[in-house]
Protein backbone atom coordinates (compact mmCIF):
# COMPACT_ATOMS: atom_id res chain seq x y z
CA UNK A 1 0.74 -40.51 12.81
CA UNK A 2 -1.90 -38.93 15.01
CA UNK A 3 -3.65 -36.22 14.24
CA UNK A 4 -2.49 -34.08 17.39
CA UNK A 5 0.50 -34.72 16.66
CA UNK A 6 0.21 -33.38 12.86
CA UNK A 7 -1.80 -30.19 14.70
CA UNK A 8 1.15 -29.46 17.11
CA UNK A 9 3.63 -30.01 13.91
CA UNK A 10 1.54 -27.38 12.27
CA UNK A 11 1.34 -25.00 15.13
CA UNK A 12 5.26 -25.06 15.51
CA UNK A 13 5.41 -24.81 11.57
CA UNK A 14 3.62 -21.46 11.31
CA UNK A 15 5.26 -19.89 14.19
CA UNK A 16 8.68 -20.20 12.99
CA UNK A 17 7.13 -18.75 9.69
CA UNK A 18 5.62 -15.54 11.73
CA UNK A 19 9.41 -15.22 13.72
CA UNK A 20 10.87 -15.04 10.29
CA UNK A 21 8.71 -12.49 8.89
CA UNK A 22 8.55 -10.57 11.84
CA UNK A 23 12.50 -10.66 11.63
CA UNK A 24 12.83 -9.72 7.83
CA UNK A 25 10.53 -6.56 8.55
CA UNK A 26 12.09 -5.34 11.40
CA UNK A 27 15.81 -5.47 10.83
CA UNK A 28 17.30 -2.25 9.68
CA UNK A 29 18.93 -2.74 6.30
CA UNK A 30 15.31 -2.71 4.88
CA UNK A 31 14.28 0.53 6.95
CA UNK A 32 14.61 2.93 4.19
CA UNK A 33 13.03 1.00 1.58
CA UNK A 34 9.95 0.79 4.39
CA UNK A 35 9.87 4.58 5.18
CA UNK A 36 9.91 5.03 1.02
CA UNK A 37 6.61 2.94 1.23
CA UNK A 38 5.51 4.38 4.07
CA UNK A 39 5.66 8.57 2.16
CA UNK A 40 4.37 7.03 -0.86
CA UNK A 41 0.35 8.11 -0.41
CA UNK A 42 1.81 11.38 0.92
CA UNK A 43 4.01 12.29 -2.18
CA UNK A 44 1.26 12.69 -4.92
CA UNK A 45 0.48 12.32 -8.70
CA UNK A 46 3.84 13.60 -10.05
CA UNK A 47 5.52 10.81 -7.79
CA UNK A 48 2.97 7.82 -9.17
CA UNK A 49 4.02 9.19 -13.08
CA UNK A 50 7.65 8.93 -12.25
CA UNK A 51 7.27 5.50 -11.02
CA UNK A 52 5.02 4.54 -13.68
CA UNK A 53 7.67 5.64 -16.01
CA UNK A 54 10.37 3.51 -14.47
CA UNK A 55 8.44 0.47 -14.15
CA UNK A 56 7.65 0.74 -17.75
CA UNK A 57 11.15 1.12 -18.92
CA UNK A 58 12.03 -1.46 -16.77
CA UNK A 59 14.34 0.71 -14.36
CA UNK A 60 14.37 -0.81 -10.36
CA UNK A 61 13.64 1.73 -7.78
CA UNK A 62 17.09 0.95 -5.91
């Protein structure tokens, strides 16, 4: 096996890889969990205690 050939095997490889995340992150069944992310800085200390809570109870944020 050459080692262009394991280069070019590679390249394909981690480009398929970046398609599929680019993919996952863009379609729109995941938007709202995204835009819940995306307020999270914005929401402020009583919002970081709530989620503290639930993590520590074990409770999922869906």
């Amino acid at each position: 096996m050459d080692i262009n050939l394991i280069r070019i095997l590679q390249t394909v490889f981690l480009f398929a890889l970046f398609l599929g995340l680019v993919y996952l992150l863009y379609r729109k069944t995941d938007q709202k969990t995204f835009e819940e992310a995306a307020n999270l800085p914005f929401l402020g200390d009583e919002t970081s205690n709530i989620i503290e809570k639930r993590q520590n109870r074990g409770e999922n944020h869906e």
